[in-house]
Each structure stands twice: as C-alpha cells, then as structure tokens.
Protein backbone atom coordinates (compact mmCIF):
# COMPACT_ATOMS: atom_id res chain seq x y z
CA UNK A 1 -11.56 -0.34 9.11
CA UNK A 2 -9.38 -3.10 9.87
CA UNK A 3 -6.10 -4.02 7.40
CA UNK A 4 -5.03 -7.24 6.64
CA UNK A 5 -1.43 -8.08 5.89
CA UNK A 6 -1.23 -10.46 2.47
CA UNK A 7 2.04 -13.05 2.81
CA UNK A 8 3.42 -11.43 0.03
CA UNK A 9 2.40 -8.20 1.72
CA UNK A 10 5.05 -9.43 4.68
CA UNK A 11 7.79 -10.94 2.43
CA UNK A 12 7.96 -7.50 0.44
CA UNK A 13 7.97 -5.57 3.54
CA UNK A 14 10.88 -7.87 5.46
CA UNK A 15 12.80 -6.85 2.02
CA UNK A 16 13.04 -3.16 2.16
CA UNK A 17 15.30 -1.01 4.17
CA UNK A 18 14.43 0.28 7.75
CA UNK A 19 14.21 3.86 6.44
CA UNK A 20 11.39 2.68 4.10
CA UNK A 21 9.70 0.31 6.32
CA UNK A 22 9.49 3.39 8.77
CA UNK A 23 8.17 5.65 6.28
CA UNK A 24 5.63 2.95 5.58
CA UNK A 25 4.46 2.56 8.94
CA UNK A 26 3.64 6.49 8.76
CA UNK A 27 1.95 6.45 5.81
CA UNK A 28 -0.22 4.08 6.66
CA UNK A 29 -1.24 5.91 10.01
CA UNK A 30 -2.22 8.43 7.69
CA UNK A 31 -4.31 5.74 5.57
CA UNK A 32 -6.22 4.44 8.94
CA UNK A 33 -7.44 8.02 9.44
CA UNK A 34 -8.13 9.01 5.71
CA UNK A 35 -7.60 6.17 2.80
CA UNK A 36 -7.62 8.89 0.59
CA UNK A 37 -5.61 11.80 2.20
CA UNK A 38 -3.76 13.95 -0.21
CA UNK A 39 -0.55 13.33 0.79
CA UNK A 40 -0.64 9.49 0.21
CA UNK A 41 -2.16 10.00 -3.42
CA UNK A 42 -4.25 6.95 -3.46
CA UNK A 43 -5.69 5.76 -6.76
CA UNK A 44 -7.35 3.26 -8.91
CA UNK A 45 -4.90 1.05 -10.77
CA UNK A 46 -6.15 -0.01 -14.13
CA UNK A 47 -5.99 -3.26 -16.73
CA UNK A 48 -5.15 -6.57 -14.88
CA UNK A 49 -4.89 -4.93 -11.36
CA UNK A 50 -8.60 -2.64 -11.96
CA UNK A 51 -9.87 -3.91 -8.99
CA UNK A 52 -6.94 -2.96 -6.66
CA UNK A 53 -5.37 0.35 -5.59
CA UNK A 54 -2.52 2.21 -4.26
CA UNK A 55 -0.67 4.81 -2.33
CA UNK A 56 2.34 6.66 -1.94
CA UNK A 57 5.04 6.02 0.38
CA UNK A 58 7.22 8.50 -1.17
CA UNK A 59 8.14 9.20 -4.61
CA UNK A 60 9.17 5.64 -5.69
CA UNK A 61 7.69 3.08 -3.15
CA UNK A 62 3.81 2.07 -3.14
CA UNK A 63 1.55 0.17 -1.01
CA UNK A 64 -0.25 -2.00 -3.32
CA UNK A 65 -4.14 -3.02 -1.78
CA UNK A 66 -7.50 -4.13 -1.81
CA UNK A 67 -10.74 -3.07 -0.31
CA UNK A 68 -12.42 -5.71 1.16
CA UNK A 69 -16.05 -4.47 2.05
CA UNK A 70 -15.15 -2.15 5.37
CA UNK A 71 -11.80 -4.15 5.46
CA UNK A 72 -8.69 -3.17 3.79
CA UNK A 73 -6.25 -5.82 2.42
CA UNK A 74 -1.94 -4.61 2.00
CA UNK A 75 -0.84 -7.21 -1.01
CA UNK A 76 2.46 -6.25 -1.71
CA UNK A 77 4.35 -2.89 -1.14
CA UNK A 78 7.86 -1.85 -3.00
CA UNK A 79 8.56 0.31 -6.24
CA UNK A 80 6.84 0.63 -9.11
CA UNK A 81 7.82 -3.03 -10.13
CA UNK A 82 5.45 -4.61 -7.85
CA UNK A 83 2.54 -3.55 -10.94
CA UNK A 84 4.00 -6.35 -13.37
C-alpha cells in the first residue's frame, strides 16, 4: 500500500502543533501495518463524505482519507471540523 499526501492533506498538517504532527506520524505507522487496527478506530464516514474514511489520532484529531484501489490517499487531517 502506498499513501499519497493531498495539498490540502500538507497545508492542514504544516498547521497543527509538533505534538500532534508527531502523534500523527505514529498513527499512521500503525495504519501502514493494519488500516484498520483497533487503536486507530477507522471508519466509514457517511452523507457527502460516504466514499471516504477516517482514523483516530487521538481523541479530537482525525486523518481524513481515501482508498484508492491498493493505494491510500491522506486529504486533510485536524479536528472534527475538517467533516464540514
């Protein structure tokens, strides 16, 4: 599986503080072994985003993505404002 960093993906990411951007960078190690380990809670979003997903960096900061056939694509990470 190979991700692909969106340019919103990047602008988001440049935003946050280097405590989150560090947790990010270990959560997704744990994505590029399992997408779907239990401790990144991955799910389906719904409505206008139904064909896009997400996981957990910790209780209020998400990786927003896409799969892509075996490719994964990061759109947008942040809080739980990044689903409007």
């Amino acid at each position: 599986m190979k991700i692909f960093y969106h340019p919103r993906f990047k602008e988001s990411y440049r935003k946050l503080t280097p405590d989150i951007q560090k947790k990010a960078e270990g959560r997704e190690k744990i994505f590029r072994q399992n997408p779907f380990d239990p401790r990144l809670d991955t799910h389906k979003l719904h409505g206008k985003l139904k064909k896009q997903w997400s996981f957990s960096i910790d209780k209020r900061n998400r990786i927003l993505f896409e799969f892509d056939e075996s490719d994964v694509i990061f759109l947008d990470i942040g809080d739980h404002d990044l689903y409007r």
